[in-house]
C-alpha atoms as a PDB file:
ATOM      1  CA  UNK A   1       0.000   0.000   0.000  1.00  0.00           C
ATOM      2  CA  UNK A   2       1.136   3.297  -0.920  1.00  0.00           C
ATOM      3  CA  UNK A   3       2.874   5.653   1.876  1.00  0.00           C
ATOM      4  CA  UNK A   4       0.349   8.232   1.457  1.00  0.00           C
ATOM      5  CA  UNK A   5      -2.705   6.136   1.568  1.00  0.00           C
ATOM      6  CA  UNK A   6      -0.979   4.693   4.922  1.00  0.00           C
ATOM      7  CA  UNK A   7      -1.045   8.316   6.393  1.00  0.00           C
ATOM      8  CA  UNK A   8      -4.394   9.397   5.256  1.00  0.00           C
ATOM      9  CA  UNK A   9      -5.919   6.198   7.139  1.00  0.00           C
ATOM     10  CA  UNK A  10      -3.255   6.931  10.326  1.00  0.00           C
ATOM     11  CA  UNK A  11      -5.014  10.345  10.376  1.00  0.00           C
ATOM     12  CA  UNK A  12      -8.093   8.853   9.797  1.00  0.00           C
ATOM     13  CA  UNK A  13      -8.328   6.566  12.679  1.00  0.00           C
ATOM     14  CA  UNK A  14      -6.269   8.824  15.550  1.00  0.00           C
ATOM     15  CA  UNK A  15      -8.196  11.929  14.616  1.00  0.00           C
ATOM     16  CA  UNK A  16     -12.115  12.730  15.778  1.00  0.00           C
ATOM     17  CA  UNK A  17     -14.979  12.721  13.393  1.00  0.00           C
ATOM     18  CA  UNK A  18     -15.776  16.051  14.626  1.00  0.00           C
ATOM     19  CA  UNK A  19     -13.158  19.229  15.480  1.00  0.00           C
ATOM     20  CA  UNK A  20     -13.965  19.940  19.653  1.00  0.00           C
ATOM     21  CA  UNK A  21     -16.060  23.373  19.646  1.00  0.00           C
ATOM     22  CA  UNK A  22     -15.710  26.012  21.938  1.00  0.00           C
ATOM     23  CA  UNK A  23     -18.217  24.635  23.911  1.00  0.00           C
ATOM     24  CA  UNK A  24     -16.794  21.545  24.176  1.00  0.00           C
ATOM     25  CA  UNK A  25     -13.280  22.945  25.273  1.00  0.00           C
ATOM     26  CA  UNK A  26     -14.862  25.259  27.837  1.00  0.00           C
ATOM     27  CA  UNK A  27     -17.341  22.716  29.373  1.00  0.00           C
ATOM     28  CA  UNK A  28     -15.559  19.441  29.364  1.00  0.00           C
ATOM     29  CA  UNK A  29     -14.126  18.555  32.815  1.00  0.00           C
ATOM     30  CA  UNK A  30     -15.235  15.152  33.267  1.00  0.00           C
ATOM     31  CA  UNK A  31     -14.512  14.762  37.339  1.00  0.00           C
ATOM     32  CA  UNK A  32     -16.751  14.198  40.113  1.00  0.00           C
ATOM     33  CA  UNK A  33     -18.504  17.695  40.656  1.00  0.00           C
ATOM     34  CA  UNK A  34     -17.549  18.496  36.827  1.00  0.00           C
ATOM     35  CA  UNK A  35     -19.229  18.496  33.508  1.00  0.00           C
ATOM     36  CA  UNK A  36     -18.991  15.406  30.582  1.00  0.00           C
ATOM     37  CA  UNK A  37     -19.277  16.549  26.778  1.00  0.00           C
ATOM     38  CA  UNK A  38     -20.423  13.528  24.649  1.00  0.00           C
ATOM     39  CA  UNK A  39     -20.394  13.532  20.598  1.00  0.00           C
ATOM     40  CA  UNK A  40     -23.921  12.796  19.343  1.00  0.00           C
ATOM     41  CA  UNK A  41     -22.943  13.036  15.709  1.00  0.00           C
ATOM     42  CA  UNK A  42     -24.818  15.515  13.070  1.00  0.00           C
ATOM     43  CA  UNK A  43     -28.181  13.873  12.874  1.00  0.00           C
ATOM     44  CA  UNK A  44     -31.512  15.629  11.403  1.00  0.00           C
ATOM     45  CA  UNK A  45     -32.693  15.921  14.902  1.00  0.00           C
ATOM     46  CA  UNK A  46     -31.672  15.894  18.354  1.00  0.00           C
ATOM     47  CA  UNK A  47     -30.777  12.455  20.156  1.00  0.00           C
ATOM     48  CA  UNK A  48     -32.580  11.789  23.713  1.00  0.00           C
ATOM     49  CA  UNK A  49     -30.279  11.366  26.113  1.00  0.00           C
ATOM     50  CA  UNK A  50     -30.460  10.180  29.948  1.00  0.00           C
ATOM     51  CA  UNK A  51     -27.625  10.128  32.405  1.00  0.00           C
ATOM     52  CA  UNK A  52     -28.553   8.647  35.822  1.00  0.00           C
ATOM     53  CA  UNK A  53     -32.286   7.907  34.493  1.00  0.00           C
ATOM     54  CA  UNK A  54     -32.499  11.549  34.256  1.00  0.00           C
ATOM     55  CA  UNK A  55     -33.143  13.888  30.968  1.00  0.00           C
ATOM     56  CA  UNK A  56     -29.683  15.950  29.824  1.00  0.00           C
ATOM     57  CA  UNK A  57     -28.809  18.737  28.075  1.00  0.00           C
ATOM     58  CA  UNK A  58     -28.580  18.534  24.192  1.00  0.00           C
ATOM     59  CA  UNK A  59     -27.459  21.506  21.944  1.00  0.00           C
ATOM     60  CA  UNK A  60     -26.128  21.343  18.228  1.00  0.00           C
ATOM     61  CA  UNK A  61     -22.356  23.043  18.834  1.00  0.00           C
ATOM     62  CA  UNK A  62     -20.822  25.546  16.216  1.00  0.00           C
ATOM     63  CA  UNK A  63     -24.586  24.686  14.291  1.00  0.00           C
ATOM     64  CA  UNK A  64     -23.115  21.396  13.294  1.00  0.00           C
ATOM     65  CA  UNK A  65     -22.940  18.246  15.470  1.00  0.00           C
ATOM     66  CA  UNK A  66     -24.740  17.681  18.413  1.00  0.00           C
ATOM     67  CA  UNK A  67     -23.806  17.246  22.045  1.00  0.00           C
ATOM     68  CA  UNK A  68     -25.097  15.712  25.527  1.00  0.00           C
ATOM     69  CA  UNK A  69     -23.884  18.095  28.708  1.00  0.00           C
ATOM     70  CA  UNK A  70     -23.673  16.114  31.414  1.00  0.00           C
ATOM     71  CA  UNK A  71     -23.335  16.984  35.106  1.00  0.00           C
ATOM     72  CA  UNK A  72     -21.817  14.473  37.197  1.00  0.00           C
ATOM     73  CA  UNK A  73     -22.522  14.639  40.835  1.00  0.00           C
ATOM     74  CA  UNK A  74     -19.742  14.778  43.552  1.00  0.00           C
ATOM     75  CA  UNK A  75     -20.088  11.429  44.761  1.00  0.00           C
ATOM     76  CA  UNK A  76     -19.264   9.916  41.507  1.00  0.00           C
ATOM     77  CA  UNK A  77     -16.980   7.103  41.083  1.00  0.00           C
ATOM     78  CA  UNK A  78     -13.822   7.938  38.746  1.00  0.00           C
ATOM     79  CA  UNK A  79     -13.748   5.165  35.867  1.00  0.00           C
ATOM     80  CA  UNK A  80     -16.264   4.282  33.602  1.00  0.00           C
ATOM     81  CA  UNK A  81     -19.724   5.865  33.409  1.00  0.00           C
ATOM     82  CA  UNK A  82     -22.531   4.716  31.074  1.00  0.00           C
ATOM     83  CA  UNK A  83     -24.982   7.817  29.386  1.00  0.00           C
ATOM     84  CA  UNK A  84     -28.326   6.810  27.462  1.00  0.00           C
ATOM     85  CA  UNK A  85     -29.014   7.587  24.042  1.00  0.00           C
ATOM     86  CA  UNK A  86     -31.804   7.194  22.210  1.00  0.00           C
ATOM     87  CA  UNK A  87     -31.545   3.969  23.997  1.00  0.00           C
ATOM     88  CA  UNK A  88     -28.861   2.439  23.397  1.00  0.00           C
ATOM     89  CA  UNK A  89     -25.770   2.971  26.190  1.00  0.00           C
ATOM     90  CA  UNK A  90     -22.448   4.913  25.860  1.00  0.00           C
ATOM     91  CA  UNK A  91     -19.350   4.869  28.334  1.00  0.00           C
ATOM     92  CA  UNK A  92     -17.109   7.344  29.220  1.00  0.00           C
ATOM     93  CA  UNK A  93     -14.814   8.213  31.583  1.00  0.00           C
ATOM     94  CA  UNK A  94     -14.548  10.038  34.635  1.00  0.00           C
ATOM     95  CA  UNK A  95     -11.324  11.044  35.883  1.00  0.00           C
ATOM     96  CA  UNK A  96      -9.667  11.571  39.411  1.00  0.00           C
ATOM     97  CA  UNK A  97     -10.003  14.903  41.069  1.00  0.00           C
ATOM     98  CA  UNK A  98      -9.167  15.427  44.717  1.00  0.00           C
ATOM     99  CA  UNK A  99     -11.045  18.706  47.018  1.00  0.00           C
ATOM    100  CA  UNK A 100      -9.585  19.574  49.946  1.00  0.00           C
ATOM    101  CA  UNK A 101     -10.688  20.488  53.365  1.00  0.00           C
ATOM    102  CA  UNK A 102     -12.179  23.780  54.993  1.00  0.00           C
ATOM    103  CA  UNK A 103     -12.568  24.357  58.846  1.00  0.00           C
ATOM    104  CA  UNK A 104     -15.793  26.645  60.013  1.00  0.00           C
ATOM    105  CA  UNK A 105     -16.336  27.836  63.430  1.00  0.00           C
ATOM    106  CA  UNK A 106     -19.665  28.916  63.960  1.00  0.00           C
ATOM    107  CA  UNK A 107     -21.106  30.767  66.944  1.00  0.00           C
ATOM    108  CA  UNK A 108     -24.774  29.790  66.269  1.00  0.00           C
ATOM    109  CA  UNK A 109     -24.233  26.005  67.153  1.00  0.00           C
ATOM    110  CA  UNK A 110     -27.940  25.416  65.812  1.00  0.00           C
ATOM    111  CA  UNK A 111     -26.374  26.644  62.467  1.00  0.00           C
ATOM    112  CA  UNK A 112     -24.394  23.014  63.174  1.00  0.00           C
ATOM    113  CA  UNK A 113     -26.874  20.679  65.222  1.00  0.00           C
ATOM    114  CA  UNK A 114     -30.480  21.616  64.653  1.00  0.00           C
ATOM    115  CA  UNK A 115     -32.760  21.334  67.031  1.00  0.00           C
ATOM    116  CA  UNK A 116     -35.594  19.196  66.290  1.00  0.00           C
ATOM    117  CA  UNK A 117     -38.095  22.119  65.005  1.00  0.00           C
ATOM    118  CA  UNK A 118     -35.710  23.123  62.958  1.00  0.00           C
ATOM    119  CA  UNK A 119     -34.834  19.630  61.698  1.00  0.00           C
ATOM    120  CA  UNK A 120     -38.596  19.753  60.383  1.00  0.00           C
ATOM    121  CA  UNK A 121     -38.339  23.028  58.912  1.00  0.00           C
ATOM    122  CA  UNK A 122     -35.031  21.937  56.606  1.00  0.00           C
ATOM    123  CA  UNK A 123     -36.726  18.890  55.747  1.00  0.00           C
ATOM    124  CA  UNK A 124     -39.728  20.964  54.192  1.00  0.00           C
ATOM    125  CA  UNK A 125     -37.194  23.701  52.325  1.00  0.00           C
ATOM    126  CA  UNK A 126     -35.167  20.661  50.860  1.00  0.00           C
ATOM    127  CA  UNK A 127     -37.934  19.150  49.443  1.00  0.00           C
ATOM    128  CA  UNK A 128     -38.977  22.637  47.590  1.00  0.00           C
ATOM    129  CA  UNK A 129     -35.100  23.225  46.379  1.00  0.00           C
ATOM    130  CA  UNK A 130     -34.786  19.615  45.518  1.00  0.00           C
ATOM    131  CA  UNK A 131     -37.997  20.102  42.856  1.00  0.00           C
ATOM    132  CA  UNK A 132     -36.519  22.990  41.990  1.00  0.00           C
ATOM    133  CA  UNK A 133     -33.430  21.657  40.943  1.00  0.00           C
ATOM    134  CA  UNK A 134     -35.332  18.753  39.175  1.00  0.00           C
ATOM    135  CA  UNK A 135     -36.782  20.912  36.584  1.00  0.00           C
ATOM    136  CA  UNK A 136     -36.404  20.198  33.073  1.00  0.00           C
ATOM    137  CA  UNK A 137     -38.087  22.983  30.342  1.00  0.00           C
ATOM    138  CA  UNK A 138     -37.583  22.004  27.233  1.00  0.00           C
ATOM    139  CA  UNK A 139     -35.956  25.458  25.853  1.00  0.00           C
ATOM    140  CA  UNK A 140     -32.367  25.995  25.027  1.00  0.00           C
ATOM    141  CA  UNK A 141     -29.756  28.033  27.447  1.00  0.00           C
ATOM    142  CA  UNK A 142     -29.239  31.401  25.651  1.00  0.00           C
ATOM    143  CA  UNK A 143     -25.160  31.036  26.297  1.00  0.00           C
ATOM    144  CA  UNK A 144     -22.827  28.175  28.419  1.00  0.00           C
ATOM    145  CA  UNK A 145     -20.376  30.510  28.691  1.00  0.00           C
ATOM    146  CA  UNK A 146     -21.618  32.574  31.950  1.00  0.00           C
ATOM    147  CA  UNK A 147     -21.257  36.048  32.874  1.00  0.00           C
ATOM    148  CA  UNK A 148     -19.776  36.301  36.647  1.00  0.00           C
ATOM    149  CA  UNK A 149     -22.917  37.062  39.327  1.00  0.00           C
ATOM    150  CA  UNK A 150     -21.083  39.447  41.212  1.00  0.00           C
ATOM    151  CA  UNK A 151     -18.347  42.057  40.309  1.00  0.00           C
ATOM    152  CA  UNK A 152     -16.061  40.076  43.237  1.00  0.00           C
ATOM    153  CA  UNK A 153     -12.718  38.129  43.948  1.00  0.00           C
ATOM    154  CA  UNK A 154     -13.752  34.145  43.823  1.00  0.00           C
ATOM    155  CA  UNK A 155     -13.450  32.856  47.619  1.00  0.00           C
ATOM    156  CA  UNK A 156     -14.501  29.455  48.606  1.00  0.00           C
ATOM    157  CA  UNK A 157     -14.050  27.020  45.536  1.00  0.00           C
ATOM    158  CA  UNK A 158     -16.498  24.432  45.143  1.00  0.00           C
ATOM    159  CA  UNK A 159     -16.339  20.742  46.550  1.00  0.00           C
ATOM    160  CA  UNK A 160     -14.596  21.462  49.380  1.00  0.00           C
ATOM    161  CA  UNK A 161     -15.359  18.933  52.405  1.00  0.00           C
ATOM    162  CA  UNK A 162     -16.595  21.004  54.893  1.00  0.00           C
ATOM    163  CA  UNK A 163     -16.398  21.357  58.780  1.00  0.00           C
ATOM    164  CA  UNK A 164     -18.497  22.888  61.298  1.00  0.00           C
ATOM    165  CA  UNK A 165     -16.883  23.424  64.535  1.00  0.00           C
ATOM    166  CA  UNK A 166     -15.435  20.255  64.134  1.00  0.00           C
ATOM    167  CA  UNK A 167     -17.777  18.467  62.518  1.00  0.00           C
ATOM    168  CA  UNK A 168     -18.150  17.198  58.874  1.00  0.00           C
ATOM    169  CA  UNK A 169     -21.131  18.042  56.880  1.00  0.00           C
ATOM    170  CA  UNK A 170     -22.064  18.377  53.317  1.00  0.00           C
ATOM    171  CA  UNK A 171     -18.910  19.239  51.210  1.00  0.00           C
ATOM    172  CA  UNK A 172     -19.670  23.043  49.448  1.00  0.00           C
ATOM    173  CA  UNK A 173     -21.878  22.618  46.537  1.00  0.00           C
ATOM    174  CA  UNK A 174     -21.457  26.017  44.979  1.00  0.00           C
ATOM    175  CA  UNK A 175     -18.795  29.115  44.602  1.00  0.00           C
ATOM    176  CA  UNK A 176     -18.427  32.343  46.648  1.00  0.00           C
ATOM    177  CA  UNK A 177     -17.805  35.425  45.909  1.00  0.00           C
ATOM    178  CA  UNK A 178     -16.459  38.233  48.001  1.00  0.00           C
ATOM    179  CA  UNK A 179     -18.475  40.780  47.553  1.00  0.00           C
ATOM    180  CA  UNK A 180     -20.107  43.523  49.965  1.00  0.00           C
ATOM    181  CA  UNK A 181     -23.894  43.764  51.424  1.00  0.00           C
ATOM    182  CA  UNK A 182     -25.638  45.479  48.933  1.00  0.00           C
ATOM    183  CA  UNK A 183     -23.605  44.441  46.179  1.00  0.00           C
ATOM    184  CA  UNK A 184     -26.189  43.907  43.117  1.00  0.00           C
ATOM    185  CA  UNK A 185     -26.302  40.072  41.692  1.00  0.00           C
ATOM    186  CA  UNK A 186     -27.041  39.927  38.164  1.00  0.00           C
ATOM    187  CA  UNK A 187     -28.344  36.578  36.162  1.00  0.00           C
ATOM    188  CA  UNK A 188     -25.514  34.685  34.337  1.00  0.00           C
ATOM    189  CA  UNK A 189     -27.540  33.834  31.793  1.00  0.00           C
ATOM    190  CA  UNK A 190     -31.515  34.606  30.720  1.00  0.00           C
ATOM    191  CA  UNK A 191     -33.863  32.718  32.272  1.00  0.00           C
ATOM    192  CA  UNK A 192     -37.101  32.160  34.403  1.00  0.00           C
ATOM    193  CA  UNK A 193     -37.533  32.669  38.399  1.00  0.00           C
ATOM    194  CA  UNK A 194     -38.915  29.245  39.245  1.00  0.00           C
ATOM    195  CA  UNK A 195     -38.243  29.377  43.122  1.00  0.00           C
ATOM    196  CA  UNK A 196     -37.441  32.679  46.064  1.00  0.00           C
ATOM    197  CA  UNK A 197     -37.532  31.690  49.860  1.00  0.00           C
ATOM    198  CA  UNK A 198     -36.021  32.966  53.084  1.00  0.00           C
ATOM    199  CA  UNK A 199     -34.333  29.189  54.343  1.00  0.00           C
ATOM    200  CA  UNK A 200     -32.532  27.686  57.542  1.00  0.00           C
ATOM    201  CA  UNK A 201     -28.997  27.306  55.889  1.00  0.00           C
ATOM    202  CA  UNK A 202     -29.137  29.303  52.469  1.00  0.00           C
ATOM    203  CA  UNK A 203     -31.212  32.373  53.867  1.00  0.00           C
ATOM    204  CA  UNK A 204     -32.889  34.440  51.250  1.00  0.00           C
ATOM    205  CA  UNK A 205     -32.529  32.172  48.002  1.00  0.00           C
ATOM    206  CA  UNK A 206     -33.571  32.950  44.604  1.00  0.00           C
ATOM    207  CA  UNK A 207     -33.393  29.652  41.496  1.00  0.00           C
ATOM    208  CA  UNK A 208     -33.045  30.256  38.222  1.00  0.00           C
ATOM    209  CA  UNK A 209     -34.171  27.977  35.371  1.00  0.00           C
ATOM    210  CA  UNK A 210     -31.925  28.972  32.228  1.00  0.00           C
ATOM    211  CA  UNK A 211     -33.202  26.080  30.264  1.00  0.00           C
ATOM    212  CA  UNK A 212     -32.870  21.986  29.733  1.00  0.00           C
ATOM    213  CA  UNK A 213     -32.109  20.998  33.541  1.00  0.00           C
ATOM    214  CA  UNK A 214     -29.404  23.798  33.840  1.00  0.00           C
ATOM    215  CA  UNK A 215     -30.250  25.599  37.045  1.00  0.00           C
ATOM    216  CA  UNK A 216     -28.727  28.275  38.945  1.00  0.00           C
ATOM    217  CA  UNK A 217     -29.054  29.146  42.838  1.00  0.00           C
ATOM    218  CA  UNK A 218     -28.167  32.303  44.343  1.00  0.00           C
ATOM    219  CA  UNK A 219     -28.238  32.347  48.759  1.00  0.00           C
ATOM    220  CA  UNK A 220     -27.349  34.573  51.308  1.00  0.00           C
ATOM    221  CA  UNK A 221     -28.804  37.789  49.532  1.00  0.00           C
ATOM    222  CA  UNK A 222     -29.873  40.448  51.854  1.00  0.00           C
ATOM    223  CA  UNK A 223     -32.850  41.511  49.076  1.00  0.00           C
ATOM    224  CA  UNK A 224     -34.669  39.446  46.931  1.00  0.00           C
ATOM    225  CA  UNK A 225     -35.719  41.652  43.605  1.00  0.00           C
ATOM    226  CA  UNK A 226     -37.678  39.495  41.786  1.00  0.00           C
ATOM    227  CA  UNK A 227     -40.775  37.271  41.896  1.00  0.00           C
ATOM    228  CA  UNK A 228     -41.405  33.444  41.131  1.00  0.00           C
ATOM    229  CA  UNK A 229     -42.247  33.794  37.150  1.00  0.00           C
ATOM    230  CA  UNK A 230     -40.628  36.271  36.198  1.00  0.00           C
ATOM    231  CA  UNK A 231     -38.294  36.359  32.786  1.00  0.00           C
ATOM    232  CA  UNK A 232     -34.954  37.451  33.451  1.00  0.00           C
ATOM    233  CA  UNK A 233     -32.663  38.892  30.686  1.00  0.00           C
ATOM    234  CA  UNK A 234     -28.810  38.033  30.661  1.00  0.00           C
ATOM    235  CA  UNK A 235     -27.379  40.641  33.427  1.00  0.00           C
ATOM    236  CA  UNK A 236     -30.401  41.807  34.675  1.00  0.00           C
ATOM    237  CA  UNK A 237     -30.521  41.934  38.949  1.00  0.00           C
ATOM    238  CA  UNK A 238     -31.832  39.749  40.619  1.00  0.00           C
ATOM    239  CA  UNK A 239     -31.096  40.644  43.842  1.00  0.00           C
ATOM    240  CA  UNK A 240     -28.483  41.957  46.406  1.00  0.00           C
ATOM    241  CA  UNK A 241     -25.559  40.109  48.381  1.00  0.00           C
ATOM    242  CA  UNK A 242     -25.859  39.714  52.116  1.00  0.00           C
ATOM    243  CA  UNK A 243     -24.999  37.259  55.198  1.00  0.00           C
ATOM    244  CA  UNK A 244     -28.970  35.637  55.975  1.00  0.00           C
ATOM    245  CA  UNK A 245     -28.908  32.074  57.095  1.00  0.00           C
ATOM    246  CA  UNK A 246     -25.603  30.187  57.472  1.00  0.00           C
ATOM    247  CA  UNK A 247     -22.804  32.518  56.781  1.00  0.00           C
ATOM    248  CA  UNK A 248     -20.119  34.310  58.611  1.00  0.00           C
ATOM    249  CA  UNK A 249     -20.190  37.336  56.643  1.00  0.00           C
ATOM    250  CA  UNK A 250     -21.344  38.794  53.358  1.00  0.00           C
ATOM    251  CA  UNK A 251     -20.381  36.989  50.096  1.00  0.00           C
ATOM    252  CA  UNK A 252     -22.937  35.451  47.473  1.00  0.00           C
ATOM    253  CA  UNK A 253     -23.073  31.476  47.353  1.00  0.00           C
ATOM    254  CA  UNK A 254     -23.394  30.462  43.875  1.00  0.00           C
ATOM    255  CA  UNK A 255     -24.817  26.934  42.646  1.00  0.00           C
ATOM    256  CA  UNK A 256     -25.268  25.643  38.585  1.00  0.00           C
ATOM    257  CA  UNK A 257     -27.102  22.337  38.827  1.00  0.00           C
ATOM    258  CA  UNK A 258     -27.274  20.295  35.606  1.00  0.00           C
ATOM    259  CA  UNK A 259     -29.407  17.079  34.844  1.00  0.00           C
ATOM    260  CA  UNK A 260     -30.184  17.781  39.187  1.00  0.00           C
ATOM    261  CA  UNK A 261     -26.206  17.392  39.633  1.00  0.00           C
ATOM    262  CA  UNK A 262     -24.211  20.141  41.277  1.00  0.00           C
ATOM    263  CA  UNK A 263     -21.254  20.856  39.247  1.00  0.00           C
ATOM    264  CA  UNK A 264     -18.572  23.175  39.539  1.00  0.00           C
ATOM    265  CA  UNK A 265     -19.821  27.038  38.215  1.00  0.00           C
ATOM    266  CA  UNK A 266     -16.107  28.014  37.711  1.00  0.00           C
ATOM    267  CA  UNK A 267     -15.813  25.672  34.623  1.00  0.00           C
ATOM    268  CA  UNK A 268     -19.126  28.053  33.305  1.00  0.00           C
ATOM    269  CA  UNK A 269     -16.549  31.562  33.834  1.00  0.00           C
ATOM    270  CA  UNK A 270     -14.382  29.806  32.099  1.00  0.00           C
ATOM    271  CA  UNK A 271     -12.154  30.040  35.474  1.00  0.00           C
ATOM    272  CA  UNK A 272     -11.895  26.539  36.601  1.00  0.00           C
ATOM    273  CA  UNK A 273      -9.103  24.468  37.939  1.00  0.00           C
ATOM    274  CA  UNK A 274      -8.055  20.436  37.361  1.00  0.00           C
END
């Protein structure tokens, strides 16, 4: 066989079907708290895709192929990970990534051991946030690449494994930002107020449904500026950064949620870190 024809099928067969789109290079970080990108091809229509028997994200990238966005939840397993679609199963791979610890000291110890009222009282505001994050509208995020919340210095990453005087809790499911009371928070990206409450932990708490299962959370504001229905634009406020519920000072707590999987939002700002 002919040198050249040797090459072409080298090239061929080491090479993807389909260049990696910006998308693809600013979202895929396939770790535990992270986001998977998976190559649908460049059907007439969109594939349905599942990951963890629950609907994903699916956008055509550079108006070309499409993709699945996957979130993968913290306590995912490095290795091999099997996604649905259009019924028929696809690995990939999840790769190592280690968080480490942060130490809290809290002078509410409630704030650390509820009592039982309000053990009953977070059981009741998890349920709402939990539907909340479960949502799934059908429209398309208006842009992946998000505009910072706050005009702030990043402070706590996200996945740290978190103690509380002591004691281990939840590791930290969003990012802060260091920002002052008052400080305006604007919306990443356009979407639709689907939740607002005053809670135990998160304090005033505003969610955001930008489209497809890709949900943002916003806690600790000292106002609340908008109402459950209303249609945000890109930028506009949303509300105002403050210290309610568990915090030890004023900075804005920032969540994205994805297929009901909280995921890291620095990989959205395009600021993350293997």
């Amino acid at each position: 066989m002919p040198r050249v024809i040797v090459f072409l099928l080298t090239l061929v067969l080491t090479h993807p079907a389909h260049a990696e789109g910006f998308i693809t290079r600013l979202l895929n970080k396939p770790v535990p708290g992270g986001v998977a990108v998976v190559d649908l091809g460049d059907g007439a229509t969109a594939p349905q895709v599942r990951y963890q028997d629950k609907p994903a994200l699916v956008i055509r990238e550079d108006g070309q192929h499409w993709i699945a966005i996957l979130g993968i939840p913290l306590t995912a397993a490095p290795g091999v990970q099997q996604v649905e679609i259009d019924g028929n199963q696809r690995s990939f791979k999840i790769e190592q990534r280690e968080y480490r610890a942060q130490h809290i000291t809290l002078k509410n110890k409630r704030q650390v051991n509820p009592n039982p009222d309000d053990l009953k009282r977070i059981q009741q505001e998890l349920a709402e946030q939990t539907e909340a994050y479960r949502q799934f509208s059908p429209n398309q995020p208006s842009n992946l690449l998000f505009d910072k919340p706050v005009d702030g210095p990043l402070s706590s990453p996200f996945g740290l494994r978190r103690f509380f005087n002591g004691e281990e809790r939840n590791p930290h499911s969003g990012l802060d930002f260091a920002a002052k009371t008052g400080t305006p928070i604007k919306a990443p990206a356009a979407g639709r107020v689907i939740l607002i409450g005053n809670y135990f932990f998160n304090g005033k708490t505003v969610f955001i449904d930008h489209g497809q299962g890709l949900i943002s959370m916003f806690c600790h504001l000292s106002e609340i500026d908008v109402k459950v229905g209303n249609q945000l634009a890109r930028g506009e406020v949303l509300g105002k950064v403050g210290a309610t519920g568990r915090a030890t000072g004023p900075h804005l707590h920032w969540n994205v949620s994805l297929n009901d999987a909280r995921v890291d939002p620095a990989i959205f700002i395009g600021a993350f870190k293997p």
